[in-house]
Structure formats: structure tokens, C-alpha cells
N, C-alpha and C. Protein backbone atom coordinates (compact mmCIF):
# COMPACT_ATOMS: atom_id res chain seq x y z
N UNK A 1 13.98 -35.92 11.76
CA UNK A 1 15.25 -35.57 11.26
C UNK A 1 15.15 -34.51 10.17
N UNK A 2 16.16 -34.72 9.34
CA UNK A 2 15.61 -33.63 7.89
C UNK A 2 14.78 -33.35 6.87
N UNK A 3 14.36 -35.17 7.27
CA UNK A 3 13.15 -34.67 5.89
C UNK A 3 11.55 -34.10 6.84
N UNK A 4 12.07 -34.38 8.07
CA UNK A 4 11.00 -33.43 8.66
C UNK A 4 11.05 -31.59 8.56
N UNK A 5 12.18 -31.48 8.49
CA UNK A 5 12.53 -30.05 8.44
C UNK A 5 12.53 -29.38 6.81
N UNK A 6 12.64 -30.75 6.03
CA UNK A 6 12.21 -29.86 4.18
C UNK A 6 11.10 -29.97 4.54
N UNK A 7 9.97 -30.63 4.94
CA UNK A 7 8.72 -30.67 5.18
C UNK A 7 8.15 -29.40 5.38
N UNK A 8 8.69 -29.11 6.45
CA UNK A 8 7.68 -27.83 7.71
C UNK A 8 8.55 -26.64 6.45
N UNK A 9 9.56 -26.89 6.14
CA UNK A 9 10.01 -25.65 5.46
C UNK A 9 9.30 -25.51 4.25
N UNK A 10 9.26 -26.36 3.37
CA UNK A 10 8.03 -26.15 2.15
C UNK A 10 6.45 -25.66 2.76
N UNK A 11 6.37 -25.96 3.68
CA UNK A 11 4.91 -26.14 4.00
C UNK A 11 4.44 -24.79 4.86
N UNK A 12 5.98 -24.31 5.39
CA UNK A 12 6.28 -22.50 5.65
C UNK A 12 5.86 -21.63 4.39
N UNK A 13 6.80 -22.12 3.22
CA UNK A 13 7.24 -21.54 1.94
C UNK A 13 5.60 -21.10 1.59
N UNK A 14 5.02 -22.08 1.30
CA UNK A 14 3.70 -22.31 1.05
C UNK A 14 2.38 -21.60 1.61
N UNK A 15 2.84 -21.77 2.85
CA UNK A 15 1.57 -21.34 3.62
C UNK A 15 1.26 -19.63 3.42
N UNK A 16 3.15 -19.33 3.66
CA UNK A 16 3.62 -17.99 3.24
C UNK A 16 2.76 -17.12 1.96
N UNK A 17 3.30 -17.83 1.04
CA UNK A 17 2.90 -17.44 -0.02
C UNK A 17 1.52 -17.23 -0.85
N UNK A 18 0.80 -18.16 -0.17
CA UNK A 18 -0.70 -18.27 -0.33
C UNK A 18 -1.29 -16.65 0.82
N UNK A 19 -0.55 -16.89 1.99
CA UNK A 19 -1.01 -15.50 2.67
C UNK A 19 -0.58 -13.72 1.66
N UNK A 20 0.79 -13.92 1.38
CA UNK A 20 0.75 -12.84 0.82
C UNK A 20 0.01 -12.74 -0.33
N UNK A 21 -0.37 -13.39 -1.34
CA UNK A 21 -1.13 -13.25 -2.58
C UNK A 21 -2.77 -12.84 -1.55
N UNK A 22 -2.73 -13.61 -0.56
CA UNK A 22 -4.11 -12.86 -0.29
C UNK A 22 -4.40 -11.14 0.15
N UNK A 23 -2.99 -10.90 1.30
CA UNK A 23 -3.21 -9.89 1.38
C UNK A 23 -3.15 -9.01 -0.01
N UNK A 24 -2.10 -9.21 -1.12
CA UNK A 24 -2.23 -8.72 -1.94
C UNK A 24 -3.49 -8.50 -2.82
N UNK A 25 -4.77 -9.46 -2.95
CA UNK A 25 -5.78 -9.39 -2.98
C UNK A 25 -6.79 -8.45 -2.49
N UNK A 26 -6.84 -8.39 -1.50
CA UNK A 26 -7.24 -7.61 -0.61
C UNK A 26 -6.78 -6.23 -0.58
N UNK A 27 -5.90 -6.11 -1.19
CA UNK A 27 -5.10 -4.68 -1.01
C UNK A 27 -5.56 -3.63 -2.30
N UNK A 28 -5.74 -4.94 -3.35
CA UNK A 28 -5.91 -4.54 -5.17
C UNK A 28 -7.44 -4.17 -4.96
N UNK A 29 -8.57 -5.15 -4.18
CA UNK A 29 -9.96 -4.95 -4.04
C UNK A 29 -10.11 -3.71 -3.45
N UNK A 30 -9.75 -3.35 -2.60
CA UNK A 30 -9.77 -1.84 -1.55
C UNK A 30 -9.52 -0.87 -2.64
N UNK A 31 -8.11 -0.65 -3.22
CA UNK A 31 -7.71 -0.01 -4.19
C UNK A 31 -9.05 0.33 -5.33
N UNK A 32 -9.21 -0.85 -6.22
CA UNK A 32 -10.25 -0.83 -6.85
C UNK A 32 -11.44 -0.18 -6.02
N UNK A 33 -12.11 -0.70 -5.61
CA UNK A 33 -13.42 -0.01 -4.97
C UNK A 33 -12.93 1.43 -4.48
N UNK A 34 -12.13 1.61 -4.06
CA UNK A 34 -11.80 3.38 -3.68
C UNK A 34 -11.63 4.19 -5.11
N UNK A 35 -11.08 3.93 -6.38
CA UNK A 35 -10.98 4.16 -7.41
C UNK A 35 -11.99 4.84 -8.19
N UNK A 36 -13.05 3.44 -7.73
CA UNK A 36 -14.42 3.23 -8.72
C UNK A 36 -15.17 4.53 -7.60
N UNK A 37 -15.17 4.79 -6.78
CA UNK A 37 -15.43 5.63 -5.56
C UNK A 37 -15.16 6.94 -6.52
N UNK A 38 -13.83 7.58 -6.45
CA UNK A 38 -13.50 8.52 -6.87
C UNK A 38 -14.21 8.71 -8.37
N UNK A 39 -13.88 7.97 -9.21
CA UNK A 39 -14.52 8.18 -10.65
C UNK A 39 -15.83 8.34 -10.53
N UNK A 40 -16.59 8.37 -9.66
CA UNK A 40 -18.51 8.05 -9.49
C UNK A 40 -18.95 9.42 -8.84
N UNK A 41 -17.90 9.73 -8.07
CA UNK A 41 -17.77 11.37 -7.11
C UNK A 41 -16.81 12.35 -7.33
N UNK A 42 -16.63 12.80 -8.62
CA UNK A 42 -15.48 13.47 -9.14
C UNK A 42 -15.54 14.64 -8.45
N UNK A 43 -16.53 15.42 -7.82
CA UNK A 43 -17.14 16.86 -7.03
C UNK A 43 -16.42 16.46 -5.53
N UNK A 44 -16.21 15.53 -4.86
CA UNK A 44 -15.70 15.48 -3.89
C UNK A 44 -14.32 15.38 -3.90
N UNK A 45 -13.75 14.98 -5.09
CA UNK A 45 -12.16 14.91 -5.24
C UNK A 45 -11.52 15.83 -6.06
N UNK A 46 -11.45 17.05 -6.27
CA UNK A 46 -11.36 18.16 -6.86
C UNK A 46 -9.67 18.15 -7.48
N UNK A 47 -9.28 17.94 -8.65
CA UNK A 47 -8.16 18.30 -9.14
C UNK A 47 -7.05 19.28 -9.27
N UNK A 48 -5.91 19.15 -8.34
CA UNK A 48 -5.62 20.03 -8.26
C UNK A 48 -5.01 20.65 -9.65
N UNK A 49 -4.96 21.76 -9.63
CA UNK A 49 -4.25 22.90 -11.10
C UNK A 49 -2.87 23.42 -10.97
N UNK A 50 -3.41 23.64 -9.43
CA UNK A 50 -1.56 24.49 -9.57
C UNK A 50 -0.52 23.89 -9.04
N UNK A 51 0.60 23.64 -9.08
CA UNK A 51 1.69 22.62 -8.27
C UNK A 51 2.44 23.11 -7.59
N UNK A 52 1.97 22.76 -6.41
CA UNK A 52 3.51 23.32 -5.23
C UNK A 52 4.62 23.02 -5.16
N UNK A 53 5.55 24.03 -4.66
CA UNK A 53 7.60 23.76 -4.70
C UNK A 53 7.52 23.57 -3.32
N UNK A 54 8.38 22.60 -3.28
CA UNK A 54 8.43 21.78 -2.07
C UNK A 54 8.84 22.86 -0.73
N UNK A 55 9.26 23.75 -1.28
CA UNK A 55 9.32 24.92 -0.26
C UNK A 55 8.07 25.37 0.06
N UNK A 56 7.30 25.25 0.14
CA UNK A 56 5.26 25.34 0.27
C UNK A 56 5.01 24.20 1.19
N UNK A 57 5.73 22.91 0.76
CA UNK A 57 5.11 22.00 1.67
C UNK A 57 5.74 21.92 3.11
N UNK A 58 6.97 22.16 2.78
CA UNK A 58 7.82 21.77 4.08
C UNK A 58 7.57 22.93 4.88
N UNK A 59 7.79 23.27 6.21
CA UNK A 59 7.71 23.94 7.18
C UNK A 59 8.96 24.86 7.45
N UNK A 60 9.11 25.86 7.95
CA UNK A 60 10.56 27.10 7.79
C UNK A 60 11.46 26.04 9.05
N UNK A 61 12.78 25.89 8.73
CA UNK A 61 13.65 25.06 9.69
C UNK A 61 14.35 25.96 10.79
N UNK A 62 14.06 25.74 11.66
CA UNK A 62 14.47 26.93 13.01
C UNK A 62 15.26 26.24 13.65
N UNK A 63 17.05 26.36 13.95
CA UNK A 63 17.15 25.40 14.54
C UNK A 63 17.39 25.89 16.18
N UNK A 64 17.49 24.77 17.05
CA UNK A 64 17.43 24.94 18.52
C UNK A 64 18.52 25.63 19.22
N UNK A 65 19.92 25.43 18.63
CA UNK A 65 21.03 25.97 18.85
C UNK A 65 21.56 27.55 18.62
């Protein structure tokens, strides 16, 4: 009956929540180690100086009509 259904629903809530904190885990470790990556190989990640206007990035709009 219902207290089967607060059951499975806490135990959803739960199961839920323990998964996302992991992926979130997992997401912060990657992060970190790619980080510690960059700071150790600063010659491979070269800073950029000058800043582009978004008219540089985007592509000229041609339309079909």
C-alpha cells in the first residue's frame, strides 16, 4: 500500500542522491588532475594575449534566400 510507496520513494530519493554526489566526485577529480596537468605543462597551454570580437569567431552569415 503506501507505506510501501514512502519506502521505494525515500529509498529513490536516496539512492539518487548518493549517485549524483558521486558523479559529482568524479567530475571535481578529472577537473583537478587536468588542472594539476596544465600547471606542470605551462609550454603546452600557451596563454592567450590578444582577445577576439566575436565577429572573429563567428563565421560571415550568407543567407539561402
Amino acid at each position: 500500500g503506501v507505506h510501501r510507496q514512502i519506502l521505494l520513494a525515500t529509498l529513490g530519493c536516496f539512492v539518487g542522491y548518493q549517485l549524483v554526489k558521486r558523479a559529482e566526485y568524479m567530475h571535481a577529480k578529472v577537473d583537478r588532475e587536468l588542472f594539476e596537468y596544465i600547471k606542470h605543462h605551462p609550454v603546452d597551454f600557451p596563454a592567450s594575449t590578444e582577445k577576439k570580437r566575436i565577429g572573429q569567431l563567428l563565421e560571415d552569415f550568407h543567407p539561402i534566400r
